[in-house]
PDB file of N, CA and C in Angstrom:
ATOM      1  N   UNK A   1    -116.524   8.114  11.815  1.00  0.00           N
ATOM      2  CA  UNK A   1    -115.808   9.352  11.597  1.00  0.00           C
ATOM      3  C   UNK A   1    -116.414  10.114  10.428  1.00  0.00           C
ATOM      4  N   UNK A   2    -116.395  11.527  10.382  1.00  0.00           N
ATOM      5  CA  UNK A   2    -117.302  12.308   9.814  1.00  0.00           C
ATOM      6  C   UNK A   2    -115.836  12.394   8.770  1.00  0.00           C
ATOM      7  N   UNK A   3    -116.732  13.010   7.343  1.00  0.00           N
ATOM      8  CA  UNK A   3    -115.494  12.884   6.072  1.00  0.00           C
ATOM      9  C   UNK A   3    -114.965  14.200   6.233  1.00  0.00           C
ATOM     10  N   UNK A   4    -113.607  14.157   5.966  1.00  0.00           N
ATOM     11  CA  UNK A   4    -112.813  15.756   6.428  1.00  0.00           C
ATOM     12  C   UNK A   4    -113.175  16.325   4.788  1.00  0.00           C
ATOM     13  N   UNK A   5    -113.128  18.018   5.355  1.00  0.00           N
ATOM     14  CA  UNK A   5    -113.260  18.627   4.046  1.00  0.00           C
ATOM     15  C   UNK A   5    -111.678  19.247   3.103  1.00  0.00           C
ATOM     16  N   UNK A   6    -110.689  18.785   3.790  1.00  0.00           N
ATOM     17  CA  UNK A   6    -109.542  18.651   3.092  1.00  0.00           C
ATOM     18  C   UNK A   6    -108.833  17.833   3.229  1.00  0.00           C
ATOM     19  N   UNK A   7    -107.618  17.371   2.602  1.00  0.00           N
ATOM     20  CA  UNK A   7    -107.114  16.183   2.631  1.00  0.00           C
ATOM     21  C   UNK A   7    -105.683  16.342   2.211  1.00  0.00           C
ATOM     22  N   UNK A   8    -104.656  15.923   2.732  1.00  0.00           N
ATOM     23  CA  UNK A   8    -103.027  15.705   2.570  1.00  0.00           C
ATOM     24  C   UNK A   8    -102.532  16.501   0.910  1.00  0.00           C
ATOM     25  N   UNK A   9    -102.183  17.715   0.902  1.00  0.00           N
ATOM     26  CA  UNK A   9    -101.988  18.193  -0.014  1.00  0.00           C
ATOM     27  C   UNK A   9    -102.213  19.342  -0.316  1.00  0.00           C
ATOM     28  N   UNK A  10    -103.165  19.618   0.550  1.00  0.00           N
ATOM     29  CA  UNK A  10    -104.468  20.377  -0.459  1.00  0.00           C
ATOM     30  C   UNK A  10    -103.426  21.796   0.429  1.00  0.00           C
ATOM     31  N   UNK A  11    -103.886  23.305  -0.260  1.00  0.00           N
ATOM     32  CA  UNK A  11    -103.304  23.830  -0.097  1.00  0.00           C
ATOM     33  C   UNK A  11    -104.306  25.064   0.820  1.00  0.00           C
ATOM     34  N   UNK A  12    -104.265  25.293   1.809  1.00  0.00           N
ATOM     35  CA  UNK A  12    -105.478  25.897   3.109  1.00  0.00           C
ATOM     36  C   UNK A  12    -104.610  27.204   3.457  1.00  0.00           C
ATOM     37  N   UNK A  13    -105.972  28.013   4.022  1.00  0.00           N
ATOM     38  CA  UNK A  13    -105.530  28.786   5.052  1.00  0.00           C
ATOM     39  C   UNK A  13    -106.277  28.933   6.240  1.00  0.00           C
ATOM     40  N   UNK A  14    -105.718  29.267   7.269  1.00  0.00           N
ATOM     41  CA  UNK A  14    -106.020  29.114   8.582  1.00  0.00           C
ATOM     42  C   UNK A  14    -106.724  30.434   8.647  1.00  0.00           C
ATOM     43  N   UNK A  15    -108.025  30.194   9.225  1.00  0.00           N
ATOM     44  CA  UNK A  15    -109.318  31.139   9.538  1.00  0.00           C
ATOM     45  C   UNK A  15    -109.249  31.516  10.557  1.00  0.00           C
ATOM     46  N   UNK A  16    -108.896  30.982  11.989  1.00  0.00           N
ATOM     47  CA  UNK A  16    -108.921  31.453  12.782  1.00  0.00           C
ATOM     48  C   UNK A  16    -108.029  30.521  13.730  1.00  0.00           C
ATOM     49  N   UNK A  17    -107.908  31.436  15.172  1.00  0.00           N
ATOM     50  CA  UNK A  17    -107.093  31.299  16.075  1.00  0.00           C
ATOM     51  C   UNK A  17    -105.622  31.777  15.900  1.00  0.00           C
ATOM     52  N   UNK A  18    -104.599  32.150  16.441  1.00  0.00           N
ATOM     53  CA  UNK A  18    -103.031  32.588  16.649  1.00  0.00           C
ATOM     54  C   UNK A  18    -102.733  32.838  15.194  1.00  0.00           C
ATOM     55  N   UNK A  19    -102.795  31.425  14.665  1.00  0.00           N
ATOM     56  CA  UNK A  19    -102.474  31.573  13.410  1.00  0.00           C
ATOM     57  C   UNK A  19    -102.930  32.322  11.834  1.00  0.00           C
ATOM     58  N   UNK A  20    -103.517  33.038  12.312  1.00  0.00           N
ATOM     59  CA  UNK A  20    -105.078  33.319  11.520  1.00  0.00           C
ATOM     60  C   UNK A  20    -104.607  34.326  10.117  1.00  0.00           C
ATOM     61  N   UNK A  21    -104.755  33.754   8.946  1.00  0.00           N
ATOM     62  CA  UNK A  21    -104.056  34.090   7.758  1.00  0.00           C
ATOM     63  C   UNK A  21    -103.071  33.425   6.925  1.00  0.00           C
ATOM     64  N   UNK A  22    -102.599  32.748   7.681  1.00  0.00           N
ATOM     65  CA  UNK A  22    -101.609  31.839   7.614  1.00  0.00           C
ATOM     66  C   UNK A  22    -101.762  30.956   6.433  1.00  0.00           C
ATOM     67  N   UNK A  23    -101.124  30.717   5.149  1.00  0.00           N
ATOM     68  CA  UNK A  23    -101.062  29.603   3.857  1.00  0.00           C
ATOM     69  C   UNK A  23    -100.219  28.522   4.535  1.00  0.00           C
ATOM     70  N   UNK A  24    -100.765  27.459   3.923  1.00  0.00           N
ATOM     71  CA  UNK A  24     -99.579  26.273   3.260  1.00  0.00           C
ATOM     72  C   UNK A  24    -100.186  25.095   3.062  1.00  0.00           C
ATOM     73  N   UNK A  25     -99.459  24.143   3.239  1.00  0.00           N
ATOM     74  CA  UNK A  25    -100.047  23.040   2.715  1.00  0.00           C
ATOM     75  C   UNK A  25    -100.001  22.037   3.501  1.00  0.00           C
ATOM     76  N   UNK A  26    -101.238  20.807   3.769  1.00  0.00           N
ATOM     77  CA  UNK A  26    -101.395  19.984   4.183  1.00  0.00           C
ATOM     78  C   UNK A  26    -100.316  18.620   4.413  1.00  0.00           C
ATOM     79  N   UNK A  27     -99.782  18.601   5.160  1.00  0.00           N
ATOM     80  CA  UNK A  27     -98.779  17.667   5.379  1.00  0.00           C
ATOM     81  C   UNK A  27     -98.669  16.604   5.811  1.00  0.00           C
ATOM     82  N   UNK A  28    -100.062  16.421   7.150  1.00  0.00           N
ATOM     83  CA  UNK A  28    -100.756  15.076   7.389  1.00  0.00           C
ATOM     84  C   UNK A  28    -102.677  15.556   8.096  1.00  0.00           C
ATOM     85  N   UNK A  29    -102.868  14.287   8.037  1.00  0.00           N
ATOM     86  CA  UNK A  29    -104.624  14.615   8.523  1.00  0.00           C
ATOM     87  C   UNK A  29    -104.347  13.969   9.500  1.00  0.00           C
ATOM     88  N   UNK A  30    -104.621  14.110  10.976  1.00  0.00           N
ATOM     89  CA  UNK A  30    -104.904  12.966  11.876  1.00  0.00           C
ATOM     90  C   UNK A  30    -106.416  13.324  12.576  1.00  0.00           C
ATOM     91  N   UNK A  31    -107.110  12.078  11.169  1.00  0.00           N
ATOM     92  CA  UNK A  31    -108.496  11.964  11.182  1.00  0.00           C
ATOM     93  C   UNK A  31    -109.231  11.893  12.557  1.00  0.00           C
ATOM     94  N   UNK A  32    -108.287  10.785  13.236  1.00  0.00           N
ATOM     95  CA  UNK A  32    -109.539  10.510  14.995  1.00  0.00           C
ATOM     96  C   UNK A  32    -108.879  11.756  15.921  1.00  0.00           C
ATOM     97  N   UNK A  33    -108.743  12.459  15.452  1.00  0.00           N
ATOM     98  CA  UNK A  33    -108.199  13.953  16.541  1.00  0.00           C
ATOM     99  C   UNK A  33    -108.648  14.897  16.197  1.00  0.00           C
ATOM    100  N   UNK A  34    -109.022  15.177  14.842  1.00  0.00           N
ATOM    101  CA  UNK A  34    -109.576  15.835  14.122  1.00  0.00           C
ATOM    102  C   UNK A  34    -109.181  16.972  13.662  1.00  0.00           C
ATOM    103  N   UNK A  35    -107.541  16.693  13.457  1.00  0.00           N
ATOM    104  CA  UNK A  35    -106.468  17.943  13.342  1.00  0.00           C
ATOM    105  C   UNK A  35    -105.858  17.599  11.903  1.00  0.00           C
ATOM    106  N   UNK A  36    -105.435  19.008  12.011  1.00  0.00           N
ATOM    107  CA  UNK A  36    -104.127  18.502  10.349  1.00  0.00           C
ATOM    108  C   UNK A  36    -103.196  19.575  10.728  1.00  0.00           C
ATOM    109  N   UNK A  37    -102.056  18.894  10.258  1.00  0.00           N
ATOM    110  CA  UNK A  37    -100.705  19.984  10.484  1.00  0.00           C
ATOM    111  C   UNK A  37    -100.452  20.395   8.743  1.00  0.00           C
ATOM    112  N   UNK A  38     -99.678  21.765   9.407  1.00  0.00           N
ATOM    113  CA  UNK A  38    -100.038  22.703   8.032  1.00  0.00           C
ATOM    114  C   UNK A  38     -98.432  23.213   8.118  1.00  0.00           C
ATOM    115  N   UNK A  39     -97.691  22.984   6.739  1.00  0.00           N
ATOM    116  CA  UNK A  39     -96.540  23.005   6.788  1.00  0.00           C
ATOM    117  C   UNK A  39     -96.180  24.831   6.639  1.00  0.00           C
ATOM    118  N   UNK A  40     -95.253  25.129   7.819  1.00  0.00           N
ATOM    119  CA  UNK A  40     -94.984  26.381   8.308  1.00  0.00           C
ATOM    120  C   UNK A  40     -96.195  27.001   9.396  1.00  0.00           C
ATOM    121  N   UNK A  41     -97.357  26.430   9.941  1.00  0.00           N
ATOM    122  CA  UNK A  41     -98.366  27.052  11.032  1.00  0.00           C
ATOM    123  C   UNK A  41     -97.815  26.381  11.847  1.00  0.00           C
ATOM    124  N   UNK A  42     -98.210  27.379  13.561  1.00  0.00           N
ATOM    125  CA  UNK A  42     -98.159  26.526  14.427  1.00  0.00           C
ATOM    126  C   UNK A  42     -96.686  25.643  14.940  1.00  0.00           C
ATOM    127  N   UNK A  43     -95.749  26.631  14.494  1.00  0.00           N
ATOM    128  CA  UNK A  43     -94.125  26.020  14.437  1.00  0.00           C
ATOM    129  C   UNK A  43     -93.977  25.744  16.665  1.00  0.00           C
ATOM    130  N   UNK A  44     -93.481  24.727  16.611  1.00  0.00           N
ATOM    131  CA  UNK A  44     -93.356  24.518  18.051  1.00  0.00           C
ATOM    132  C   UNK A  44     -91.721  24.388  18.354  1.00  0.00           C
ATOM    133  N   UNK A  45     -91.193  24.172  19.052  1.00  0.00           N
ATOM    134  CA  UNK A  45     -89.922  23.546  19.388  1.00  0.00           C
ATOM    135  C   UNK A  45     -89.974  22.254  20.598  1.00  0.00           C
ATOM    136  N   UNK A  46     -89.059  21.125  19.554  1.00  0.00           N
ATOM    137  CA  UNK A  46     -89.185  20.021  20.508  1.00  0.00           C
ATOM    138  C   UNK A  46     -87.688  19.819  20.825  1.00  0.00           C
ATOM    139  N   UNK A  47     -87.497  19.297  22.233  1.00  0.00           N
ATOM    140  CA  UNK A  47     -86.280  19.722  23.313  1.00  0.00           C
ATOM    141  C   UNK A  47     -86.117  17.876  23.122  1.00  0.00           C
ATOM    142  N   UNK A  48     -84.785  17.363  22.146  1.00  0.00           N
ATOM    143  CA  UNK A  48     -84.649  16.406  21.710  1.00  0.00           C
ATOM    144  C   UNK A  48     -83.082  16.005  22.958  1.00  0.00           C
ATOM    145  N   UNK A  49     -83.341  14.413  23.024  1.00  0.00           N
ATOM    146  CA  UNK A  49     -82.228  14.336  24.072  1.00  0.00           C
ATOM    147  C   UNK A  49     -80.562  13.771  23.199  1.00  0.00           C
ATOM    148  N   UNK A  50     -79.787  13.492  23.951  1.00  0.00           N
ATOM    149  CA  UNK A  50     -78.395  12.836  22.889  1.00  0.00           C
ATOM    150  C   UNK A  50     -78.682  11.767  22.664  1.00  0.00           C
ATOM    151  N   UNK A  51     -78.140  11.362  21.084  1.00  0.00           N
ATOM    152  CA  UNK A  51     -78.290  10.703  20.390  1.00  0.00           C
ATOM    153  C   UNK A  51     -76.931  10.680  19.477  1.00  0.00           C
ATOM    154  N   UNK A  52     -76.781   9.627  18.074  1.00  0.00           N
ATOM    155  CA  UNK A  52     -75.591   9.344  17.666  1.00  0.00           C
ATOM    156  C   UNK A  52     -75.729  10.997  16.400  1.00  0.00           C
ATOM    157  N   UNK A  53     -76.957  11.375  15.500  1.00  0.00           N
ATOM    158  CA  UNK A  53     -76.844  12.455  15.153  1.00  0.00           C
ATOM    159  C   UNK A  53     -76.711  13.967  16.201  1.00  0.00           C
ATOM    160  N   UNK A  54     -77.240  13.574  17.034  1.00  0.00           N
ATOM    161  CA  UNK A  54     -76.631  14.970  17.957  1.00  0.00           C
ATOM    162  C   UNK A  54     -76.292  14.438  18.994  1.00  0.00           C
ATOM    163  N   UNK A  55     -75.049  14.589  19.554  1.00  0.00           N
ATOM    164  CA  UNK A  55     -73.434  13.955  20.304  1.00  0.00           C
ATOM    165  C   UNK A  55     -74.292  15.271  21.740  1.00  0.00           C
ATOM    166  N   UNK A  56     -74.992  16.636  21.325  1.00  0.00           N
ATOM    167  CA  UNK A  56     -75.139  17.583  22.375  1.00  0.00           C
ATOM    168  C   UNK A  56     -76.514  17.784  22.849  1.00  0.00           C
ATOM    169  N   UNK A  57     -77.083  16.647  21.943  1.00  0.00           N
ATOM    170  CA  UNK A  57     -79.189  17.345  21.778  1.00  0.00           C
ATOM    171  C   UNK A  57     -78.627  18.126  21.330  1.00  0.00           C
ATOM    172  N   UNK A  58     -80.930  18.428  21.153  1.00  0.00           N
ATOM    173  CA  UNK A  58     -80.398  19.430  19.997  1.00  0.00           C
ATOM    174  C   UNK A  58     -82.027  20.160  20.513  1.00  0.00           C
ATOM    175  N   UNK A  59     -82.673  20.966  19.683  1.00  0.00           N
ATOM    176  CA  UNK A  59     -84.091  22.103  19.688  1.00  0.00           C
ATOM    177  C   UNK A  59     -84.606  21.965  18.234  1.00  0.00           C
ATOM    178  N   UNK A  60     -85.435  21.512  17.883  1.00  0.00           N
ATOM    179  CA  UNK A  60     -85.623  20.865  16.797  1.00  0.00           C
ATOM    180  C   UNK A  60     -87.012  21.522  16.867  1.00  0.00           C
ATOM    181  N   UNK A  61     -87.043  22.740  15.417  1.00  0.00           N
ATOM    182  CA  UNK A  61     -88.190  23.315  15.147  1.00  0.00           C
ATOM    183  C   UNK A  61     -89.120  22.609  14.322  1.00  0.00           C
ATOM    184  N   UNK A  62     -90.065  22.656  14.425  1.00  0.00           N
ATOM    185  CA  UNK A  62     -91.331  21.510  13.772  1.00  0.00           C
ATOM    186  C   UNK A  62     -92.894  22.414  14.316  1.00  0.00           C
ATOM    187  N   UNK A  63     -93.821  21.361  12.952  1.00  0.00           N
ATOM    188  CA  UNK A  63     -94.828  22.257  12.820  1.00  0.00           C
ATOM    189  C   UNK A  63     -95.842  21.518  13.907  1.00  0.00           C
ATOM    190  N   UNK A  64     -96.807  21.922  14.523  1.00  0.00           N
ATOM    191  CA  UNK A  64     -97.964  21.628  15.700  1.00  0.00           C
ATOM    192  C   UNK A  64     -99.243  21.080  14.604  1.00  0.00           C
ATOM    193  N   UNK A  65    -100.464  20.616  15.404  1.00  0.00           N
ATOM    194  CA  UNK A  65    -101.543  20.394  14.866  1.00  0.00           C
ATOM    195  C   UNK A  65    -102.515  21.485  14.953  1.00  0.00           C
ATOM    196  N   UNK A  66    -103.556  22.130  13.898  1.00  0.00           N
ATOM    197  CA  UNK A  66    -104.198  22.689  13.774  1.00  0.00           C
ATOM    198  C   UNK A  66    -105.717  22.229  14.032  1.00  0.00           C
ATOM    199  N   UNK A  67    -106.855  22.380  14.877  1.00  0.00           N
ATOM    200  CA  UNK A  67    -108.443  21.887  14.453  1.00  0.00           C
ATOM    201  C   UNK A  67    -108.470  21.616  13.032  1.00  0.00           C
ATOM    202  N   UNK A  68    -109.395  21.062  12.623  1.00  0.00           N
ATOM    203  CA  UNK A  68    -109.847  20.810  11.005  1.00  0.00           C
ATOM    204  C   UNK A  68    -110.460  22.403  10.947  1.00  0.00           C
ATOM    205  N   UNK A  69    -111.633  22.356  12.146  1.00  0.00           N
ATOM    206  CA  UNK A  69    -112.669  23.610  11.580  1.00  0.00           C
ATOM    207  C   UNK A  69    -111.821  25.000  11.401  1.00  0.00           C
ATOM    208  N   UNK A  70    -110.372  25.131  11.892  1.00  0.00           N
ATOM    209  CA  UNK A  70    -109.732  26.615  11.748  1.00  0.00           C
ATOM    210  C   UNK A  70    -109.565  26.624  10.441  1.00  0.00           C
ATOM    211  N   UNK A  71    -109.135  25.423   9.453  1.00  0.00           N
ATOM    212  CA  UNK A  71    -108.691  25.415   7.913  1.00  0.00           C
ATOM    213  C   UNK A  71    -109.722  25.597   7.306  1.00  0.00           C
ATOM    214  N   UNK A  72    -109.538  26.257   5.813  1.00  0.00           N
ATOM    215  CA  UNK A  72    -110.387  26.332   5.208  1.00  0.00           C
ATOM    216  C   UNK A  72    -109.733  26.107   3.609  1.00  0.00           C
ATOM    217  N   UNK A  73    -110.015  25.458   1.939  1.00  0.00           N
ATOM    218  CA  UNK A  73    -109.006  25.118   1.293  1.00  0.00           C
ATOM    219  C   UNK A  73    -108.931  27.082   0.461  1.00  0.00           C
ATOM    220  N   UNK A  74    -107.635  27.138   0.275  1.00  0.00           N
ATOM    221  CA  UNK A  74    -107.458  28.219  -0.313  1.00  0.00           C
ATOM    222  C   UNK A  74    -108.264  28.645  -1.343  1.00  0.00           C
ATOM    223  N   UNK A  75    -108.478  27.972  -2.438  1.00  0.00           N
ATOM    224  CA  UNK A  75    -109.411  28.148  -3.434  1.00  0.00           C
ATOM    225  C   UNK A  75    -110.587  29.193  -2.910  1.00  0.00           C
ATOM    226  N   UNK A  76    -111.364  27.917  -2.202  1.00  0.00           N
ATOM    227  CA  UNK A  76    -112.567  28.970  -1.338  1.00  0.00           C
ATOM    228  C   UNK A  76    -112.368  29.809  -0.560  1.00  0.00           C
ATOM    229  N   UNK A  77    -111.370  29.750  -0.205  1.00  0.00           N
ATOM    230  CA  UNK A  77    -111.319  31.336   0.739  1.00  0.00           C
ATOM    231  C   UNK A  77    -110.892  32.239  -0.597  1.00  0.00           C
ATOM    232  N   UNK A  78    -110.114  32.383  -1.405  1.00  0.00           N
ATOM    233  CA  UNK A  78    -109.971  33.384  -2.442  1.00  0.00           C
ATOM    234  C   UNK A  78    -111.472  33.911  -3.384  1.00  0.00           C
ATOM    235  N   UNK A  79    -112.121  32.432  -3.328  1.00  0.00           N
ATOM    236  CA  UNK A  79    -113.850  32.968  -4.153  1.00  0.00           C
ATOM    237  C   UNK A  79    -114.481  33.763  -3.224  1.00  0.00           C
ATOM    238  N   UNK A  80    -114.750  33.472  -1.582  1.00  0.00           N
ATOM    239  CA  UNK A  80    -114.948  34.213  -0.937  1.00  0.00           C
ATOM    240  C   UNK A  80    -114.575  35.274  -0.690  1.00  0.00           C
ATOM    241  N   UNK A  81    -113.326  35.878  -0.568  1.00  0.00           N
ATOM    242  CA  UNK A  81    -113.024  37.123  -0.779  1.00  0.00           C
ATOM    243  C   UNK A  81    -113.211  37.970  -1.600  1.00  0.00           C
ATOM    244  N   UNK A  82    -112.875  37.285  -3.505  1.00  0.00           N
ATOM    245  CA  UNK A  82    -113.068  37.886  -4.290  1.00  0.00           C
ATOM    246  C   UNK A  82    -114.694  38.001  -4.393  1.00  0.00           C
ATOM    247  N   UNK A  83    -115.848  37.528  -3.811  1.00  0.00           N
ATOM    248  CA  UNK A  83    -117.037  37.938  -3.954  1.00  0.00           C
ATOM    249  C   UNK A  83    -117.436  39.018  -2.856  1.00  0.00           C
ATOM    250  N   UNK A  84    -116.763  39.227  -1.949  1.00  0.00           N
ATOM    251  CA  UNK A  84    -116.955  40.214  -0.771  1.00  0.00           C
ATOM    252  C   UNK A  84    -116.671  41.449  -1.276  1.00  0.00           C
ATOM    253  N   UNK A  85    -115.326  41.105  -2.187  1.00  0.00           N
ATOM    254  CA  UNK A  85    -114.752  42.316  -2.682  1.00  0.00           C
ATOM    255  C   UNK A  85    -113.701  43.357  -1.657  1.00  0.00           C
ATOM    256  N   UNK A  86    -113.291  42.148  -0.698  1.00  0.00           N
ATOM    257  CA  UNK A  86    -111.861  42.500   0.195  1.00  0.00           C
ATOM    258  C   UNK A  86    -110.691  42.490  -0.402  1.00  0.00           C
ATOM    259  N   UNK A  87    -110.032  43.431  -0.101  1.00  0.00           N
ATOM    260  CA  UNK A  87    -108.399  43.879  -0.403  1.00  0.00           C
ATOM    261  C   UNK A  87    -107.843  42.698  -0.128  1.00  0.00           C
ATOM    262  N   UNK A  88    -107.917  42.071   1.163  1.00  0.00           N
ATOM    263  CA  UNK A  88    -107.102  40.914   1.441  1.00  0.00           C
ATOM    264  C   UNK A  88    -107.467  39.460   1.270  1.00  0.00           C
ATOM    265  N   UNK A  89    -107.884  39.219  -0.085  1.00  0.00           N
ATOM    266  CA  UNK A  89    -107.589  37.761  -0.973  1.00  0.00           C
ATOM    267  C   UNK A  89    -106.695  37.463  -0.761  1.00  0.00           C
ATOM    268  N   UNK A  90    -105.285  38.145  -0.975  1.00  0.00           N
ATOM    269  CA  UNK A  90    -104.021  37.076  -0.644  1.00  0.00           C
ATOM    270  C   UNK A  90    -103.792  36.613   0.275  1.00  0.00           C
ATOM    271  N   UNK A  91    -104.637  37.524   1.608  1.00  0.00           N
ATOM    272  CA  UNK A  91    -103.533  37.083   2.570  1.00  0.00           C
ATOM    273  C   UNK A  91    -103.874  36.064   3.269  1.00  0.00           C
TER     274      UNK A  91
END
């Protein structure tokens, strides 16, 4: 397995695809898939059945997996911007 260029924590933004702009932070790596979920990207809904906490089911919003290559760590995307000299560093 090739070494990921971010790791559980780190604080990214999503370069490309749906999500594209998108901050937050690393929440897990799943290294042999080659994804990381990014807390608030990629929000899915999972259709949960009855159980003793929900007597009715329930729709239980939660975040999806992202490629590695769409992330990039915030830091460097802000040096990159600020050397381009784009308005949109923050976003």
């Amino acid at each position: 397995m090739a070494k990921c260029h971010v790791k559980k924590g780190d604080e990214v933004v999503v370069i490309a695809g749906t999500e594209r702009g998108k901050r937050g932070k690393i929440i897990t790596v799943l290294s042999g898939h080659q994804r990381v979920i990014v807390e608030g990207v990629k929000m899915i809904k999972k259709h949960t059945r009855k159980n003793q906490q929900n007597p009715n089911g329930a729709i239980i919003e939660r975040e999806g997996s992202v490629h590695i290559s769409n992330v990039m760590r915030a830091d460097q995307f802000d040096a990159r911007a600020k050397k381009r000299g784009t308005a949109d560093a923050s976003a």
